[in-house]
PDB file of N, CA and C in Angstrom:
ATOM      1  N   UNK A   1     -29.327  20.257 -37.076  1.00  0.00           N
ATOM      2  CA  UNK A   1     -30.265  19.549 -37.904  1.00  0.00           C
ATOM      3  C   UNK A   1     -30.789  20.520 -38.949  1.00  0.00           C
ATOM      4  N   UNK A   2     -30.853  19.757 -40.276  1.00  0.00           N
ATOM      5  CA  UNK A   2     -31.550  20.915 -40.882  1.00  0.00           C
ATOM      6  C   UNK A   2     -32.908  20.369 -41.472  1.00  0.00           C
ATOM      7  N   UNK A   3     -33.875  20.984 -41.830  1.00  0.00           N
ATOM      8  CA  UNK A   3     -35.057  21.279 -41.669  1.00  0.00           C
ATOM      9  C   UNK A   3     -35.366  21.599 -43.055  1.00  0.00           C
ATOM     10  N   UNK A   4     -35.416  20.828 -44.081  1.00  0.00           N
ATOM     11  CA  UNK A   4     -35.814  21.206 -45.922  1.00  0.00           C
ATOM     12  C   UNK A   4     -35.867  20.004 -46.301  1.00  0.00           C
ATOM     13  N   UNK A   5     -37.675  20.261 -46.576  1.00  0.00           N
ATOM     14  CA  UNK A   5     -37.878  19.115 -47.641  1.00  0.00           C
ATOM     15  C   UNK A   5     -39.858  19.925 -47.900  1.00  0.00           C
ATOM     16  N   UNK A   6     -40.932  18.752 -47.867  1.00  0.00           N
ATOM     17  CA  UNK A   6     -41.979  19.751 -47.797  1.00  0.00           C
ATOM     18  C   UNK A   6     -42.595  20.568 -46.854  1.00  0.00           C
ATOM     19  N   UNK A   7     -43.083  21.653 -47.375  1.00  0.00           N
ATOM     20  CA  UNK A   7     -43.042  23.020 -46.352  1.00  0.00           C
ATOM     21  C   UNK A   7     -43.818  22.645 -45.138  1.00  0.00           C
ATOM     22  N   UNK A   8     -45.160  21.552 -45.865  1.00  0.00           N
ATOM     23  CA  UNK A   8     -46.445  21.627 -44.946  1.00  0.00           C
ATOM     24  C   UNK A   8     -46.399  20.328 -44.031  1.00  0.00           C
ATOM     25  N   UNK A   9     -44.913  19.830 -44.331  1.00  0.00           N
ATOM     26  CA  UNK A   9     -44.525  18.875 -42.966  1.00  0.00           C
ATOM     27  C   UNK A   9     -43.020  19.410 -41.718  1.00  0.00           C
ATOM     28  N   UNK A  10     -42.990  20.431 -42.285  1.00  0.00           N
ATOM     29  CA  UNK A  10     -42.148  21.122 -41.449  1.00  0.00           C
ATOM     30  C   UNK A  10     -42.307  20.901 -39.857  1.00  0.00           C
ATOM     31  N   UNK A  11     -43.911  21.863 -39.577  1.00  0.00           N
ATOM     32  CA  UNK A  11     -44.659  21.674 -37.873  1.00  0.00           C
ATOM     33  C   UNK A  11     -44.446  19.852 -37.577  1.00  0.00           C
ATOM     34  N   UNK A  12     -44.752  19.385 -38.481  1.00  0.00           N
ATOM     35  CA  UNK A  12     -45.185  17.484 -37.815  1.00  0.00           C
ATOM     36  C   UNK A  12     -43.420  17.109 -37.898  1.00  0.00           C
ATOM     37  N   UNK A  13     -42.858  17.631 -38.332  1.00  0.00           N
ATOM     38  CA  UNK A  13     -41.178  17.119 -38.282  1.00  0.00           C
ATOM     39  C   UNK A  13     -40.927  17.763 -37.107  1.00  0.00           C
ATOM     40  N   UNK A  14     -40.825  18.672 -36.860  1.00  0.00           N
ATOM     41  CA  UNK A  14     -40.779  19.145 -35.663  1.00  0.00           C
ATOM     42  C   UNK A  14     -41.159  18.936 -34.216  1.00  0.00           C
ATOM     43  N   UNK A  15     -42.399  18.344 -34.325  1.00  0.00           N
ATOM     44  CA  UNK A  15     -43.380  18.404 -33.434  1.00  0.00           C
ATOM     45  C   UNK A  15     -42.522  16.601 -33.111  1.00  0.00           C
ATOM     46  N   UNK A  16     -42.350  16.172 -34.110  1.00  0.00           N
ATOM     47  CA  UNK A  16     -41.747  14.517 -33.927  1.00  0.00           C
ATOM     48  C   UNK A  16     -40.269  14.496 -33.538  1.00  0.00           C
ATOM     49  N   UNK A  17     -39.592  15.325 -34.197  1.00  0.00           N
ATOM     50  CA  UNK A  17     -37.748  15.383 -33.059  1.00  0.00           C
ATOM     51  C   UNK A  17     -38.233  16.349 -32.109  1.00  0.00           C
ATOM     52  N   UNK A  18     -38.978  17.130 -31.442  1.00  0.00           N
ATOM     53  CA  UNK A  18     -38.746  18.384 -30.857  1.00  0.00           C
ATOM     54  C   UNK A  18     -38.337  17.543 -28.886  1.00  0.00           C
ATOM     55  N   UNK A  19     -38.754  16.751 -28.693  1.00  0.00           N
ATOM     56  CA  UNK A  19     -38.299  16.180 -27.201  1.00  0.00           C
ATOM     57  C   UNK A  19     -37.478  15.170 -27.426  1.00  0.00           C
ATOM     58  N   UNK A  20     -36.240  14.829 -28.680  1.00  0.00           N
ATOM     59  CA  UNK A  20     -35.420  14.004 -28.304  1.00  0.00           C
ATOM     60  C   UNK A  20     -34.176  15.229 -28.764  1.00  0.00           C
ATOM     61  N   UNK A  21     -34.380  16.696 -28.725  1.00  0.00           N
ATOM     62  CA  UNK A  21     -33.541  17.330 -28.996  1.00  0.00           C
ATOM     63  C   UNK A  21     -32.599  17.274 -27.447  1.00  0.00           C
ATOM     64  N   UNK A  22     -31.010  17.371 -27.853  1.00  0.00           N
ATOM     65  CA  UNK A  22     -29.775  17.456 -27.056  1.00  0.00           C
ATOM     66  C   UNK A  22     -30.059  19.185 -26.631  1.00  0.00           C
ATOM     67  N   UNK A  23     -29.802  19.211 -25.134  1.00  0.00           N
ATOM     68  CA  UNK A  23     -29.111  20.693 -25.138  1.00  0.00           C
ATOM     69  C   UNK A  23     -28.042  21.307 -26.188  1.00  0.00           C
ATOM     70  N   UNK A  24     -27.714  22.071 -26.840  1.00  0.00           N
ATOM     71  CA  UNK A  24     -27.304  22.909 -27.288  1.00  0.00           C
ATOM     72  C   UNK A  24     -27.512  22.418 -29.064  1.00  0.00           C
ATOM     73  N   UNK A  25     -28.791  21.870 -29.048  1.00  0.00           N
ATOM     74  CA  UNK A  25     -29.154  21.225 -30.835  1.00  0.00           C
ATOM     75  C   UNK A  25     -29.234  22.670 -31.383  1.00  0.00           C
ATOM     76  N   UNK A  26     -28.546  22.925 -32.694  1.00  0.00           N
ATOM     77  CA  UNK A  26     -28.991  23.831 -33.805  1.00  0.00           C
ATOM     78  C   UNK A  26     -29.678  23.194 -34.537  1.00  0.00           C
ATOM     79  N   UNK A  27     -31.212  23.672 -35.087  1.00  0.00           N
ATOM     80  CA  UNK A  27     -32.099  23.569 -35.910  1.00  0.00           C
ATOM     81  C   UNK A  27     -31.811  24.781 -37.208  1.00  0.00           C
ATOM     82  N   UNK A  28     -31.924  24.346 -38.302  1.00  0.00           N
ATOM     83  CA  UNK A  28     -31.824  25.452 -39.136  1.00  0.00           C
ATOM     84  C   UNK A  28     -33.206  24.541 -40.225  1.00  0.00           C
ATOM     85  N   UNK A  29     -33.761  25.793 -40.616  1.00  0.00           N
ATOM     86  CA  UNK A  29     -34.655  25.475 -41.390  1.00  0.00           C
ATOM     87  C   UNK A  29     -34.613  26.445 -42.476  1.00  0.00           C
ATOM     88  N   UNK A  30     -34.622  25.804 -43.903  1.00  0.00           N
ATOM     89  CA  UNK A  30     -34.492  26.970 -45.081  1.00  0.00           C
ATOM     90  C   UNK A  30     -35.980  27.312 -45.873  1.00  0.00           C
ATOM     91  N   UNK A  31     -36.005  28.060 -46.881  1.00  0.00           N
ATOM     92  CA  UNK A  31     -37.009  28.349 -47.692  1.00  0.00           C
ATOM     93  C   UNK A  31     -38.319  28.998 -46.784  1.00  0.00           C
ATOM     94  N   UNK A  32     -37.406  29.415 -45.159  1.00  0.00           N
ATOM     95  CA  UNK A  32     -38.593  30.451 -44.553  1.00  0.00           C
ATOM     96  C   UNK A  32     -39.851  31.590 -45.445  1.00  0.00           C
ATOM     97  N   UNK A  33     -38.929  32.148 -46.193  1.00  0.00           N
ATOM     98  CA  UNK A  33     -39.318  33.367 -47.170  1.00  0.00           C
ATOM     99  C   UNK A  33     -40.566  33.171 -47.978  1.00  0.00           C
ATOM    100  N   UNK A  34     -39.702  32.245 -48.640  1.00  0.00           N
ATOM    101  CA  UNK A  34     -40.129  31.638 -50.208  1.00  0.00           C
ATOM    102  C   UNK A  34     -41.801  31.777 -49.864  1.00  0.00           C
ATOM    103  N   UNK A  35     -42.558  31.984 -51.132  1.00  0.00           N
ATOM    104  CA  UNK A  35     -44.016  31.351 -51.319  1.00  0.00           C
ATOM    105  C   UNK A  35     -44.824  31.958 -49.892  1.00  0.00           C
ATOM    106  N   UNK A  36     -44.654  33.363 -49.124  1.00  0.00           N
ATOM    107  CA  UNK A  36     -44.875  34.081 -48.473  1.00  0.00           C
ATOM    108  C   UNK A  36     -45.307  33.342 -47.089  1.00  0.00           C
ATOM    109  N   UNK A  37     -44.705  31.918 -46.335  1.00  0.00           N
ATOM    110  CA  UNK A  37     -45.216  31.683 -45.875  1.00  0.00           C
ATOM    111  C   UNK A  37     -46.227  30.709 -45.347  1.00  0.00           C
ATOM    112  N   UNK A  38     -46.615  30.407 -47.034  1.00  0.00           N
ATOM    113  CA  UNK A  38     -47.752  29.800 -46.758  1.00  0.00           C
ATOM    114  C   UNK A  38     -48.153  28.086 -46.768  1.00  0.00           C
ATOM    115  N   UNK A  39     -46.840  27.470 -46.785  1.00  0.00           N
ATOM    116  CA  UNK A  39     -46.499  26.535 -46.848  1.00  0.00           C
ATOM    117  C   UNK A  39     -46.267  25.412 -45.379  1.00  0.00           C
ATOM    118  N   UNK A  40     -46.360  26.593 -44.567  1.00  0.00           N
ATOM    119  CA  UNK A  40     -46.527  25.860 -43.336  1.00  0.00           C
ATOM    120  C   UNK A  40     -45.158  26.242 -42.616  1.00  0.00           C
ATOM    121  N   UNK A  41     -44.789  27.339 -43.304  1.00  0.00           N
ATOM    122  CA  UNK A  41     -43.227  27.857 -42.479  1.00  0.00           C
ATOM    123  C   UNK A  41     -43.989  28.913 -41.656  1.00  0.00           C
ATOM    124  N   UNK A  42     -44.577  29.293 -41.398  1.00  0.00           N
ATOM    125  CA  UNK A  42     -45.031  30.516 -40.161  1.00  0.00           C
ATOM    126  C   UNK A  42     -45.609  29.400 -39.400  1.00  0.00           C
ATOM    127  N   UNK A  43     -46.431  28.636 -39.259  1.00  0.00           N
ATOM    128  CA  UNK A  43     -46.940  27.389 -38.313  1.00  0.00           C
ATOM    129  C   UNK A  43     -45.613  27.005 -37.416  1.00  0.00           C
ATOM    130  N   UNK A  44     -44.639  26.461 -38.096  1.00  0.00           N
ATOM    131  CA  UNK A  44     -43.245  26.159 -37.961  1.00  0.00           C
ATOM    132  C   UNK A  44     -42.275  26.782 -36.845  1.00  0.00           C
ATOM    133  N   UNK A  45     -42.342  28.187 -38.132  1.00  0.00           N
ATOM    134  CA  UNK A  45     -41.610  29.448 -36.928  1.00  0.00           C
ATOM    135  C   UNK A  45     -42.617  29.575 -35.503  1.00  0.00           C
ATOM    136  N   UNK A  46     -43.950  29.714 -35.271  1.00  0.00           N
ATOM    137  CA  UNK A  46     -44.586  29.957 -34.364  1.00  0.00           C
ATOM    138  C   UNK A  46     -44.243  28.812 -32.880  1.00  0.00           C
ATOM    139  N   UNK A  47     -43.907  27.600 -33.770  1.00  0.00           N
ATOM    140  CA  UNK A  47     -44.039  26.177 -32.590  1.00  0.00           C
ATOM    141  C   UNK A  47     -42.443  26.266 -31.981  1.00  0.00           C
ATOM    142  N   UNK A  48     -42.009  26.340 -32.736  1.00  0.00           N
ATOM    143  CA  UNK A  48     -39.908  26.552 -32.903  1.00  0.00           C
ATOM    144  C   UNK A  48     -39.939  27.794 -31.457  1.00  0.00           C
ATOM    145  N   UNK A  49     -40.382  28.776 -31.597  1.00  0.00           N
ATOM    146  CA  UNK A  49     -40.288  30.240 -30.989  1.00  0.00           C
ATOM    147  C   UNK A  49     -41.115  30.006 -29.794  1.00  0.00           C
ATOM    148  N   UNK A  50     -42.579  29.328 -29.528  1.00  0.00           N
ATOM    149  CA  UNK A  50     -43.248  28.792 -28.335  1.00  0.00           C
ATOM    150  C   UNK A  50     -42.628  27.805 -27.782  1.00  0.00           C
ATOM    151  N   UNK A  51     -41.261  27.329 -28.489  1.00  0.00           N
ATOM    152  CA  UNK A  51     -41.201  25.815 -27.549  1.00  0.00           C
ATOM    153  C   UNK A  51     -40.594  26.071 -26.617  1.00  0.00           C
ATOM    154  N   UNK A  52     -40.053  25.876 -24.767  1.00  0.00           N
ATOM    155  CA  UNK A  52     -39.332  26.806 -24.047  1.00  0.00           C
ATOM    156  C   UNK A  52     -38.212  26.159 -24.239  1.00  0.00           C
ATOM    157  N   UNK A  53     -36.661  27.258 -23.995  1.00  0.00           N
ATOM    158  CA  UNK A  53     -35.479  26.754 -24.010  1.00  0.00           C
ATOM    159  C   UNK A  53     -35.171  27.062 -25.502  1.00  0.00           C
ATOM    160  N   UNK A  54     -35.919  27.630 -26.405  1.00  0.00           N
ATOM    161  CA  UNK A  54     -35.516  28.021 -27.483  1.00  0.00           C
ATOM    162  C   UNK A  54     -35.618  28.758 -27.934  1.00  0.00           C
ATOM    163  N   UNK A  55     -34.497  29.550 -28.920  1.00  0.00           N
ATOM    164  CA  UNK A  55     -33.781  30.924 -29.186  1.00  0.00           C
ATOM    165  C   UNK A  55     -34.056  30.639 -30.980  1.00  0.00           C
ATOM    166  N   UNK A  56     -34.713  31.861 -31.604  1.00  0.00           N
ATOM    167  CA  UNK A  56     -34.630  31.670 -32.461  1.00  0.00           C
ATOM    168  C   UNK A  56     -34.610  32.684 -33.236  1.00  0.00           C
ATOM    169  N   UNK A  57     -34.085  32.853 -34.778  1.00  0.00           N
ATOM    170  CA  UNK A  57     -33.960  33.928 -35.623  1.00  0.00           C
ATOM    171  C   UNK A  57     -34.209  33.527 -36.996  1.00  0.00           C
ATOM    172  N   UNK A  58     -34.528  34.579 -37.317  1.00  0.00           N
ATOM    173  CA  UNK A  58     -35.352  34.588 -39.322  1.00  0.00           C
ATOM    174  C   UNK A  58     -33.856  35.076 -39.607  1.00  0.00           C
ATOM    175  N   UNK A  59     -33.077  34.818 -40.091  1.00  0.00           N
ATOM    176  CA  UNK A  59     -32.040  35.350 -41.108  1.00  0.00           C
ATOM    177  C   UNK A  59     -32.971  35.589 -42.803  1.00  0.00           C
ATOM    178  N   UNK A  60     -32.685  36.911 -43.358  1.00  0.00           N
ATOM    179  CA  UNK A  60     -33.181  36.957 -44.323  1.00  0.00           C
ATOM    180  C   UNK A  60     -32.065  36.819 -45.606  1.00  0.00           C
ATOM    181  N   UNK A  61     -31.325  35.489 -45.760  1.00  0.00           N
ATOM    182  CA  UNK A  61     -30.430  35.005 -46.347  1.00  0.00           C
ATOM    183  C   UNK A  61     -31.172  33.966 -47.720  1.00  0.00           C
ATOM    184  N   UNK A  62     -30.937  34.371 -48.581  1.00  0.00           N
ATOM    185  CA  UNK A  62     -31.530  33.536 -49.959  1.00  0.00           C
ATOM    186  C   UNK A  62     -33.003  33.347 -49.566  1.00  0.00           C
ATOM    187  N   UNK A  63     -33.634  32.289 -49.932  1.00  0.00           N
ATOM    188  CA  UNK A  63     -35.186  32.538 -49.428  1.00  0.00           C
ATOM    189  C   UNK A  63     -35.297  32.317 -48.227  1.00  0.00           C
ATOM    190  N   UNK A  64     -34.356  32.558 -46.670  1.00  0.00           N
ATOM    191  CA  UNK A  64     -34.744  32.353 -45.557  1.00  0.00           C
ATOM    192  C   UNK A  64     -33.872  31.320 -45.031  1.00  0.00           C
ATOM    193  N   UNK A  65     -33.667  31.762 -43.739  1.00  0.00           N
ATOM    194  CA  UNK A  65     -33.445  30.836 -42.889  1.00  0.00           C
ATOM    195  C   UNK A  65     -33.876  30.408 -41.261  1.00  0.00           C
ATOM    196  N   UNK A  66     -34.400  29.839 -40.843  1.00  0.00           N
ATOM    197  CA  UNK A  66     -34.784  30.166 -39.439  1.00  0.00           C
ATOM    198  C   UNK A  66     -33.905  29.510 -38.811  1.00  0.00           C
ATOM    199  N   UNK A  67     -33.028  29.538 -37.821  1.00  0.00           N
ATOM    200  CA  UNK A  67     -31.691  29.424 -37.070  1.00  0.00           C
ATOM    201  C   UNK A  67     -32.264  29.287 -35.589  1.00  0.00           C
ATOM    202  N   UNK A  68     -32.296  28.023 -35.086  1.00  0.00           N
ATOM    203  CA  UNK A  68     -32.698  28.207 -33.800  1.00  0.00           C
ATOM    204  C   UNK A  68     -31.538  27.189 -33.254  1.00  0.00           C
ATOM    205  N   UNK A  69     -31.482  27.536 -31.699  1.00  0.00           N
ATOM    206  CA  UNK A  69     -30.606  26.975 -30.879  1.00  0.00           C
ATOM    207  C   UNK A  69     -31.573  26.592 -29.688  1.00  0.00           C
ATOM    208  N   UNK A  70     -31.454  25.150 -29.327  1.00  0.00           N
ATOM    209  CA  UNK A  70     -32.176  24.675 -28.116  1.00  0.00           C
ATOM    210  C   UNK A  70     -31.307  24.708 -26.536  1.00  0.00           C
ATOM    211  N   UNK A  71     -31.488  25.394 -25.662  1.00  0.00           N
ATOM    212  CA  UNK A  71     -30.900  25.279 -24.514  1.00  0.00           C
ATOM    213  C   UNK A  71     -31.605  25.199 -23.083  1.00  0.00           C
ATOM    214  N   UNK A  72     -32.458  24.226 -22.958  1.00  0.00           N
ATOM    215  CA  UNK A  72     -33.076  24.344 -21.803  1.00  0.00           C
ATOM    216  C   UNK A  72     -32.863  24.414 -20.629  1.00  0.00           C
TER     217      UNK A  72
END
């Protein structure tokens, strides 16, 4: 799934697929970088990285990518 559109609905997109995710769902989310943050991509990364069963990484590729894999 990928994860780009506005920054500061990122957490509530998330928070709304995050329990109909499949074992082995890739989430990728772009424009991590961009705009330092403040857009609601560190909120994002924080919920993604607390959720259990999930693996996740900042690739620092164009303005960002956060790359997570769900495996509970």
């Amino acid at each position: 799934m990928l994860v780009d559109h506005w920054k500061d609905l990122y957490l509530p997109s998330f928070e709304a697929f995050r329990d109909k995710l499949a074992p082995g769902a890739i989430l990728v989310a772009d424009n991590m970088i961009r705009g330092g943050g403040s857009g609601g991509q560190a909120e994002y990364a924080a919920a993604v990285r607390a959720t259990p069963g999930m693996t996740s990484v900042l690739l620092p590729v164009g303005s960002g990518l956060e790359v997570s894999r769900y495996e509970p």
